[in-house]
Protein backbone atom coordinates (compact mmCIF):
# COMPACT_ATOMS: atom_id res chain seq x y z
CA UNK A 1 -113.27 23.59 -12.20
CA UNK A 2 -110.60 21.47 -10.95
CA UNK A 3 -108.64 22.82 -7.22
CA UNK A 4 -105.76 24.28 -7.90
CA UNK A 5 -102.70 22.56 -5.51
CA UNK A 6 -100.09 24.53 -4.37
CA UNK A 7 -96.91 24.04 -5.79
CA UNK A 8 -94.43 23.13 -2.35
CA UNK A 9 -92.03 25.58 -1.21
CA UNK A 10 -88.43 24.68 -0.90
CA UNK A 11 -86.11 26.80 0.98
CA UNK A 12 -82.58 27.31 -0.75
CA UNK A 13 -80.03 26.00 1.28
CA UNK A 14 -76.84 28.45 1.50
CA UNK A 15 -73.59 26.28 1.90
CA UNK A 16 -70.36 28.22 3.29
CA UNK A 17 -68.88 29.01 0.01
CA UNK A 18 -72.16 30.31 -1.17
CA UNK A 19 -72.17 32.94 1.86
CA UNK A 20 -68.51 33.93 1.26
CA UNK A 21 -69.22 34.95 -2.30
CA UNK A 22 -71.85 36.99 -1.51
CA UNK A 23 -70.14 38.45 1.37
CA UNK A 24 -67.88 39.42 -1.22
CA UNK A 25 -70.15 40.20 -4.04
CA UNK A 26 -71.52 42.54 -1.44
CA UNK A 27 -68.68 44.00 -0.47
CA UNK A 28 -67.40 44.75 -3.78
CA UNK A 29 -70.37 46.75 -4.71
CA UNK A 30 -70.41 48.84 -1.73
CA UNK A 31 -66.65 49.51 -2.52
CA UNK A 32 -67.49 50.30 -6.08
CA UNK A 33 -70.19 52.41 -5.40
CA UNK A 34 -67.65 54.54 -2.77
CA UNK A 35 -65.06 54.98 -5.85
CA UNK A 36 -67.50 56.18 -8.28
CA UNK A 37 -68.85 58.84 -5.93
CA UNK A 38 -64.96 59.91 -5.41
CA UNK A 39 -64.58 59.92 -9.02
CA UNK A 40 -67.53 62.26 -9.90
CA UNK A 41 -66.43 64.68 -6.85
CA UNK A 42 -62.98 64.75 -8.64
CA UNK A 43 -64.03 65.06 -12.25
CA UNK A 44 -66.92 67.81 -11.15
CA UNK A 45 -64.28 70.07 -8.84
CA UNK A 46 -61.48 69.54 -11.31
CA UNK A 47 -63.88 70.68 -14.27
CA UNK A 48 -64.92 73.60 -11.92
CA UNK A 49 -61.39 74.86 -11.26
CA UNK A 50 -59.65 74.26 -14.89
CA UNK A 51 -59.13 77.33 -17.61
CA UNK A 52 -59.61 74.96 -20.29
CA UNK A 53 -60.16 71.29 -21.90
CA UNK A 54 -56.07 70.59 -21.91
CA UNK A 55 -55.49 71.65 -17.81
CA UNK A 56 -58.51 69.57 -17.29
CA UNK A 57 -57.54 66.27 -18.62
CA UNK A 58 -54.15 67.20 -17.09
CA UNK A 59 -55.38 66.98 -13.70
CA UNK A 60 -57.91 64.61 -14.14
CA UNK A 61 -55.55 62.40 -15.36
CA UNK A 62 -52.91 62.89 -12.15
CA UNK A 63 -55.75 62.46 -10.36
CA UNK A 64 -57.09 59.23 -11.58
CA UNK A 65 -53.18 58.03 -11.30
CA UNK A 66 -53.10 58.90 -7.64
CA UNK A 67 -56.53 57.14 -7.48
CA UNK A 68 -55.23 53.91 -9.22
CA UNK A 69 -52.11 53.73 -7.28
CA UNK A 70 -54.38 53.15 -4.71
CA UNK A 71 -55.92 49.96 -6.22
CA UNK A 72 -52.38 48.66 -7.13
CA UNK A 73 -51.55 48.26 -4.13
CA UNK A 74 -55.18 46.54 -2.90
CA UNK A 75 -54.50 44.15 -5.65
CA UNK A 76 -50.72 43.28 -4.53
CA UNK A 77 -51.79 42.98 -1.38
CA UNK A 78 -54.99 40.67 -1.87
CA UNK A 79 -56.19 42.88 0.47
CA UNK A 80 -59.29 45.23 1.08
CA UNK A 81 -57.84 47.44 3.34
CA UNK A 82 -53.71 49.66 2.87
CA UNK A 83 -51.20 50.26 5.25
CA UNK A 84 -50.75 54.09 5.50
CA UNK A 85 -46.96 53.96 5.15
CA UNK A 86 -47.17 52.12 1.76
CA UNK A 87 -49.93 54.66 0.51
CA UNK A 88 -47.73 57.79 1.56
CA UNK A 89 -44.00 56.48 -0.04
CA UNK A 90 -46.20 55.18 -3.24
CA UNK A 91 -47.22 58.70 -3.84
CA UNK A 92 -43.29 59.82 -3.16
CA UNK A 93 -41.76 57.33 -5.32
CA UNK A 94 -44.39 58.36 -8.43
CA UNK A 95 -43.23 62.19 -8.16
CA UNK A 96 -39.58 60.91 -7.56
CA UNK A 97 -39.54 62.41 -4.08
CA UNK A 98 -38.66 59.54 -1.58
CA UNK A 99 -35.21 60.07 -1.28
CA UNK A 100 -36.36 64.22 0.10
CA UNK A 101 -38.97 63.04 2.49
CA UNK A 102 -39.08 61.38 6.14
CA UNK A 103 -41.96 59.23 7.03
CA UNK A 104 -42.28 58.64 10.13
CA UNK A 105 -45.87 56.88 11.82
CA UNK A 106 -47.61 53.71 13.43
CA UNK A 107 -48.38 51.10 11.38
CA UNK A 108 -51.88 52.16 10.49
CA UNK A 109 -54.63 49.71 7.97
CA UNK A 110 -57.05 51.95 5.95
CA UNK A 111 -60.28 51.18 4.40
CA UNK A 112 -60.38 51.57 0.70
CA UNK A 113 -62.48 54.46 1.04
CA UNK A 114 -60.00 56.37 3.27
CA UNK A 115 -57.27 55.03 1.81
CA UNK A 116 -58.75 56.69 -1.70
CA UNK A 117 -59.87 59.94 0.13
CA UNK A 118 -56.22 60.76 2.01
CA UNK A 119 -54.21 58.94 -1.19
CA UNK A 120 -55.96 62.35 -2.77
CA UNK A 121 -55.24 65.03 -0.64
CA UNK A 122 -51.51 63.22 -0.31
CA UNK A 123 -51.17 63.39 -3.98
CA UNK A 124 -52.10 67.24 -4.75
CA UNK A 125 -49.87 68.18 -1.37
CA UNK A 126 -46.86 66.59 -3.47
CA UNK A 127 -47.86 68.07 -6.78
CA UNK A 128 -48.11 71.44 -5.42
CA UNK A 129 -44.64 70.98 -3.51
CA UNK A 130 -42.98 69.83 -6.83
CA UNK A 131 -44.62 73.02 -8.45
CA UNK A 132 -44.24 75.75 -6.21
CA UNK A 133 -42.86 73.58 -2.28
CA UNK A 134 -39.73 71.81 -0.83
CA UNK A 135 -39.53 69.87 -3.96
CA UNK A 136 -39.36 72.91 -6.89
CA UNK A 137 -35.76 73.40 -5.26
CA UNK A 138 -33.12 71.13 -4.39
CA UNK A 139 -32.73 72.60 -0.95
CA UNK A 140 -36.42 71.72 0.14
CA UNK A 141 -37.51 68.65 2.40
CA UNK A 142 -40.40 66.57 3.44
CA UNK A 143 -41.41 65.69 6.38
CA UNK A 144 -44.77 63.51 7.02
CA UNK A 145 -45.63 61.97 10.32
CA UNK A 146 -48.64 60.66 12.03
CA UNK A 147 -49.83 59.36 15.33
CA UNK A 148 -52.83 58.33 16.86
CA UNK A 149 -54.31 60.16 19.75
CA UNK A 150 -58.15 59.80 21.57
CA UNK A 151 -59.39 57.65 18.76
CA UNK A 152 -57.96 60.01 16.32
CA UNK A 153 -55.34 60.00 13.21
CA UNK A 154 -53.14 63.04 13.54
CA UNK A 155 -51.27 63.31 10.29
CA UNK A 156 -49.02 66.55 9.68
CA UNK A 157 -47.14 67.08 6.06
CA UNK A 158 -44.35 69.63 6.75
CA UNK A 159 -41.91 71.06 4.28
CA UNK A 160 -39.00 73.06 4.85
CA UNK A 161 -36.29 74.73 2.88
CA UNK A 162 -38.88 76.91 1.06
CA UNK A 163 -37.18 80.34 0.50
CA UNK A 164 -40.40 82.23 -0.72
CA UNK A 165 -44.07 81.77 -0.24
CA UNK A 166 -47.35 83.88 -0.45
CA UNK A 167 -48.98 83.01 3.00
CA UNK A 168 -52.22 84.13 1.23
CA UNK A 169 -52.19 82.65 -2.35
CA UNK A 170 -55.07 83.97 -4.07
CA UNK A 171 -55.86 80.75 -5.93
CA UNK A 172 -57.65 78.01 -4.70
CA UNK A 173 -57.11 75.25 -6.38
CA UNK A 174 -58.53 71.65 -6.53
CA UNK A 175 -56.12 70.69 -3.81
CA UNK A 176 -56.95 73.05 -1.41
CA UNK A 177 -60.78 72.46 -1.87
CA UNK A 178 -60.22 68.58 -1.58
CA UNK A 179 -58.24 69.32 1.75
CA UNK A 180 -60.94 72.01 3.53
CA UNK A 181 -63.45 70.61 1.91
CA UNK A 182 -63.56 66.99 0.75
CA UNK A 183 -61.99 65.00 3.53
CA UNK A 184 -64.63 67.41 6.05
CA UNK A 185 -67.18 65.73 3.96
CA UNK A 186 -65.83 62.58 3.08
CA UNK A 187 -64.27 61.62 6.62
CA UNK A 188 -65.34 64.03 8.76
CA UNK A 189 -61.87 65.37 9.03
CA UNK A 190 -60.80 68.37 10.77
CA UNK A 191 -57.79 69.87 8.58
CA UNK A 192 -55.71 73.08 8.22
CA UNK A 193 -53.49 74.14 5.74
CA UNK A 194 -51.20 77.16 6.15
CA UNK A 195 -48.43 78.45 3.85
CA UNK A 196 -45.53 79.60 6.13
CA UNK A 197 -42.13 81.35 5.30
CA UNK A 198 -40.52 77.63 5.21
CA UNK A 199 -43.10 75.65 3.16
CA UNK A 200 -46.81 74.45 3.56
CA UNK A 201 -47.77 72.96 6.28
CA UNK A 202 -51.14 70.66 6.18
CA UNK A 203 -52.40 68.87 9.28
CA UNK A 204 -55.14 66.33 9.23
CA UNK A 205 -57.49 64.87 11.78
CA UNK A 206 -59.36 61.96 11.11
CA UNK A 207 -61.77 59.68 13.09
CA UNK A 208 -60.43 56.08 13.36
CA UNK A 209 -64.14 54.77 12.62
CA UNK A 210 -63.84 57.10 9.63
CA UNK A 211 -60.82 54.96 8.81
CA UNK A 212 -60.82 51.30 9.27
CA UNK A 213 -63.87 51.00 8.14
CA UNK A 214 -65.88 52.36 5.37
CA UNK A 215 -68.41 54.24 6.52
CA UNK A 216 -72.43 53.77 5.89
């Protein structure tokens, strides 16, 4: 029987541009794989909280909007992480409310995660004020600010101008869930929302390592 030789071994050599594209190929999975888990959170709470088919793909639709907004402005940018500022006046400008609201913050660079996570709880805050907040009346106002304090982002949405408001609404919508519940578990946020004679007011603690980069 004749002796089988072993066949050499050659190592692969990796040039540069064969790191960067998997760098990237790597990153773009893990991204991917962060978006589809924030996609079957919404579709699964919005399913949960709907009356029928027709108020479902109503909000699942908004929702997916907010959610793409998002990615707009990743691909303007050429970027994989958003300034804060452009997230927050993006989700104004779609619900015609820039020219009612003050924005006020540090210049602040989210991951794509965040940035998807708070674009959310953003969004339903501003569909609930055009519903039943400072925007279902023309004397209502916006106010969002943010600062950064012990390794910590300290957002607060305030409105104002509110005339009448159950401080105890008895429905809990997907909003509210996403706000006590989802950024908790998505960011480890600490968050409170309270309904006050004047308008909602939302505050929002976040982590910074929760923020600028996704996390494991």
């Amino acid at each position: 029987m004749p002796t089988l030789v072993p066949m050499p071994s050659y190592e692969r050599s990796h040039s540069p541009m064969d790191s960067k594209r998997e760098f990237v190929l790597a990153e773009f999975q893990h991204r991917v794989k962060n978006l589809m888990a924030i996609i079957r959170s919404i579709a699964r709470r919005t399913a949960e909280n709907a009356s029928n088919l027709e108020d479902f793909t109503q909000h699942f639709d908004g929702r997916l909007a907010a959610l793409s907004r998002t990615f707009r402005i990743l691909a303007r940018a050429g970027a994989f992480d958003i300034d804060l500022e452009e997230l927050v006046r993006e989700e104004l400008l779609s619900q015609t409310a820039e020219e009612r609201a003050t924005v006020n913050g540090p210049t602040l660079r989210l991951s794509q995660n965040a940035a998807g996570t708070l674009g959310l709880a953003i969004h339903e805050l501003a569909v609930n004020a055009m519903k039943y907040g400072a925007l279902a009346n023309s004397g209502g106002h916006l106010a969002i600010s943010w600062a950064m304090d012990e390794a910590v982002l300290r957002l607060e949405w305030r409105e104002s101008g509110v005339s009448a408001m159950d401080p105890e609404p008895r429905h809990h919508g997907f909003g509210r869930e996403w706000i006590e519940q989802g950024l908790p578990y998505q960011l480890r946020a600490r968050t409170s929302l309270e309904f006050l004679p004047g308008g909602v007011v939302c505050t929002i603690g976040v982590p910074l390592a929760q923020i600028v980069g996704d996390p494991a």
